[in-house]
Every structure is written in structure tokens, then in C-alpha cells.
C-alpha atoms as a PDB file:
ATOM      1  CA  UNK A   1      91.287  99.444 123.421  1.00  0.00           C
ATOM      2  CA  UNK A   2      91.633 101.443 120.022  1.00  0.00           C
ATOM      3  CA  UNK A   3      92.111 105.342 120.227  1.00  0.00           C
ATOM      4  CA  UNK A   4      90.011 104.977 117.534  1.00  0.00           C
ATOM      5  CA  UNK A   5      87.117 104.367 119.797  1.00  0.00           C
ATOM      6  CA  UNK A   6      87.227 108.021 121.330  1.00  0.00           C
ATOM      7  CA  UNK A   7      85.934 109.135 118.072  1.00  0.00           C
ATOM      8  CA  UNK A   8      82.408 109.885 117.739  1.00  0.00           C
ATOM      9  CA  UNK A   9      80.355 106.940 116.146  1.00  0.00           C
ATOM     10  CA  UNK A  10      83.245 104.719 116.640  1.00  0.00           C
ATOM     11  CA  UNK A  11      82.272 101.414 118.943  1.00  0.00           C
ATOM     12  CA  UNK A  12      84.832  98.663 119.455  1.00  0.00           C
ATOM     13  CA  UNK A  13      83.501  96.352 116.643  1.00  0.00           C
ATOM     14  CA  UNK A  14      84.027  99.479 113.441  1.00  0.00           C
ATOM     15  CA  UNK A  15      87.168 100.130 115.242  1.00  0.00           C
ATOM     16  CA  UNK A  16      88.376  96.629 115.254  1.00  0.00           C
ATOM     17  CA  UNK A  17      87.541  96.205 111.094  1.00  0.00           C
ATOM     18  CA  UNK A  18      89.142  99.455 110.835  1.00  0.00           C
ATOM     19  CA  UNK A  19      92.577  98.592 112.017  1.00  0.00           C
ATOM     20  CA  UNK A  20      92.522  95.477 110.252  1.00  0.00           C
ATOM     21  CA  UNK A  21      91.568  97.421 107.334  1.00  0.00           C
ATOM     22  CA  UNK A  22      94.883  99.444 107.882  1.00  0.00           C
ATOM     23  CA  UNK A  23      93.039 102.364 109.461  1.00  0.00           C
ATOM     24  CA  UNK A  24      94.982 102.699 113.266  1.00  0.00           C
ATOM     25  CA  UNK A  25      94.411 106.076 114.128  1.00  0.00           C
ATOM     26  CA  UNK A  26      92.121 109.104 114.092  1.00  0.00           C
ATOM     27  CA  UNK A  27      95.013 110.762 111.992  1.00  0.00           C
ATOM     28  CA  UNK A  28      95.075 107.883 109.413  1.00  0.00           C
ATOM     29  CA  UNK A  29      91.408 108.252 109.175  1.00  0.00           C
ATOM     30  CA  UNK A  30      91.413 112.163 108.925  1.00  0.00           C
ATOM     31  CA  UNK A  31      94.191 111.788 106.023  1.00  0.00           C
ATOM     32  CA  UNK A  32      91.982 109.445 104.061  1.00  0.00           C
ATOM     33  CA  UNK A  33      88.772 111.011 104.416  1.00  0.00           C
ATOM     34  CA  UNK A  34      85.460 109.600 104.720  1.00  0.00           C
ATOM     35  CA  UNK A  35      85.053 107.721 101.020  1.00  0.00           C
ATOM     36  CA  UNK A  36      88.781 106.591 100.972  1.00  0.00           C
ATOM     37  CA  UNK A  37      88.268 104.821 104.307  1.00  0.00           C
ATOM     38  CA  UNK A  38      85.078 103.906 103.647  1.00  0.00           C
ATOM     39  CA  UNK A  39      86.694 101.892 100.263  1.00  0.00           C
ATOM     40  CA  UNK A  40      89.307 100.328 102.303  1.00  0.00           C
ATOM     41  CA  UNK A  41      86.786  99.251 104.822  1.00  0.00           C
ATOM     42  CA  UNK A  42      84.334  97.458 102.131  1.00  0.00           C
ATOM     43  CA  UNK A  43      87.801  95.964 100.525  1.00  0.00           C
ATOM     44  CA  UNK A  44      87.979  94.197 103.852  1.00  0.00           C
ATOM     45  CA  UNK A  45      84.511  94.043 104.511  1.00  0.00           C
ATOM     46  CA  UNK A  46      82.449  93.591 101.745  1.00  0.00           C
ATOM     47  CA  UNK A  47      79.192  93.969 103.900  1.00  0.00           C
ATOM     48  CA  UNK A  48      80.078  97.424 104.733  1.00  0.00           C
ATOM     49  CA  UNK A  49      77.191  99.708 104.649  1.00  0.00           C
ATOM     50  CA  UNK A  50      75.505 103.467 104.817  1.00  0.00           C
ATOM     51  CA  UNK A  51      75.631 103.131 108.589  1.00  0.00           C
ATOM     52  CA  UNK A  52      79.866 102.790 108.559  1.00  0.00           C
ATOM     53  CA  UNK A  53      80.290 105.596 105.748  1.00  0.00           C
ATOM     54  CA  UNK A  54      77.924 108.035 108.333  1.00  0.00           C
ATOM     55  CA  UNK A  55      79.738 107.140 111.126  1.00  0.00           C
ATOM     56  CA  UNK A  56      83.065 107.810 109.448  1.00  0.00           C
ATOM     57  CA  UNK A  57      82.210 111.143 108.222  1.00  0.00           C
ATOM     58  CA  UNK A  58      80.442 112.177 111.795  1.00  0.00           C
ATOM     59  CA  UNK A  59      83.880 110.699 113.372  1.00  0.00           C
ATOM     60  CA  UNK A  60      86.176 113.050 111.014  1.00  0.00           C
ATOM     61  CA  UNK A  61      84.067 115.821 111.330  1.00  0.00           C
ATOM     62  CA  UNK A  62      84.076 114.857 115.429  1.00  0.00           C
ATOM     63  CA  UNK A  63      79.824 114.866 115.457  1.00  0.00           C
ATOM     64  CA  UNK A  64      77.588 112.026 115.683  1.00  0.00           C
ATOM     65  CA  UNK A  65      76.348 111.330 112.843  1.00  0.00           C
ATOM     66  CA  UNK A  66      72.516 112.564 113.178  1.00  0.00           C
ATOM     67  CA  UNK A  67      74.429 115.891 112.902  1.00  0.00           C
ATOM     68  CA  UNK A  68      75.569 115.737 109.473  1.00  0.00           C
ATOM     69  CA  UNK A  69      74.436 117.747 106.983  1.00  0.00           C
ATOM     70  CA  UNK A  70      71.802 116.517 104.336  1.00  0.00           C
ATOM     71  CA  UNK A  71      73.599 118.004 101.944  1.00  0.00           C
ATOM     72  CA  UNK A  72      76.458 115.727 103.065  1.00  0.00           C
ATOM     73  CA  UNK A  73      74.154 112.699 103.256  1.00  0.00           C
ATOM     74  CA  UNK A  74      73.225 113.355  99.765  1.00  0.00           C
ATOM     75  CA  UNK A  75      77.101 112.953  98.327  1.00  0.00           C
ATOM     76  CA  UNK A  76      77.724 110.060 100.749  1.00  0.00           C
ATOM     77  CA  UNK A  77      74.592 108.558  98.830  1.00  0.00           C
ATOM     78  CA  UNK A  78      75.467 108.844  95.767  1.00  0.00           C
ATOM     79  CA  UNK A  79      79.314 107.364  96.818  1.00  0.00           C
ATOM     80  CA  UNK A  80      77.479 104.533  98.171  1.00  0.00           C
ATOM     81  CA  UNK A  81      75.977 103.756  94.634  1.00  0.00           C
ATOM     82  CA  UNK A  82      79.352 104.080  92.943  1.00  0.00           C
ATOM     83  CA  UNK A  83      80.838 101.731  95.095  1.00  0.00           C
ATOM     84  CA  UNK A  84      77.691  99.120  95.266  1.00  0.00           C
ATOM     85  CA  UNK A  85      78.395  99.403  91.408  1.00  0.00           C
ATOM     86  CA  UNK A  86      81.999  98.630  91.718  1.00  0.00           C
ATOM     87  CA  UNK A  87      83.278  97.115  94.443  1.00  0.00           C
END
């Protein structure tokens, strides 16, 4: 099983697109931050949605991500606009 799945908001299935997605390790994913993962995941994974960029960010910051703050929410919103526009 993927170390990935330790992280909070990580389940076996996000972990699996992950690594294919050349995202291996909670240190890979804490280098690339939340949108910069999140852009390599939808590369892979076109489908990719809000749910997967919240549970990235709650997994970097190591909360579930209920916890994050709507001020956070609010930029990962607008980053999920930009890349419905472009990707």
C-alpha cells in the first residue's frame, strides 16, 4: 500500500492516480503544493475535481479537509476555474 495513504484525505484510489501521476510520496506532494499536484493530477485525469484539490490541500496541511479554511476554499475555487478554463 502507498505511504501516500497515511495522509489525511488520501484513500487507496487518489493515491493510486497520484503515483501514476508521478506523485509517490508525501514529500513529492509537499514540494509541489496543492495546485501543482492538483495540475498534474487532472493532466492524468481529466475528471479530476474540487473534491481531489480539498483533499490535497487538507493532506499537505495534515487536516481533513472540513478543516480548511474558507479563506483557503475561496483560492482553491478560483484555481479550479482557471484550470476548468485551461486544461
Amino acid at each position: 500500500m502507498s505511504e501516500l495513504t497515511k495522509l489525511p484525505n488520501i484513500g487507496p484510489e487518489l493515491a493510486k492516480r497520484l503515483e501514476l501521476a508521478g506523485i509517490k510520496s508525501s514529500k513529492k506532494l509537499a514540494e509541489l503544493g496543492t495546485e501543482n499536484a492538483f495540475i498534474r493530477l487532472k493532466t492524468v485525469f481529466p475528471g479530476a475535481c474540487h473534491n481531489q484539490l480539498y483533499a490535497l490541500e487538507g493532506a499537505i496541511q495534515g487536516i481533513r479537509w472540513h478543516g480548511i479554511s474558507k479563506e483557503r476554499k475561496v483560492e482553491l475555487q478560483e484555481f479550479m476555474k482557471m484550470t476548468q478554463k485551461n486544461l
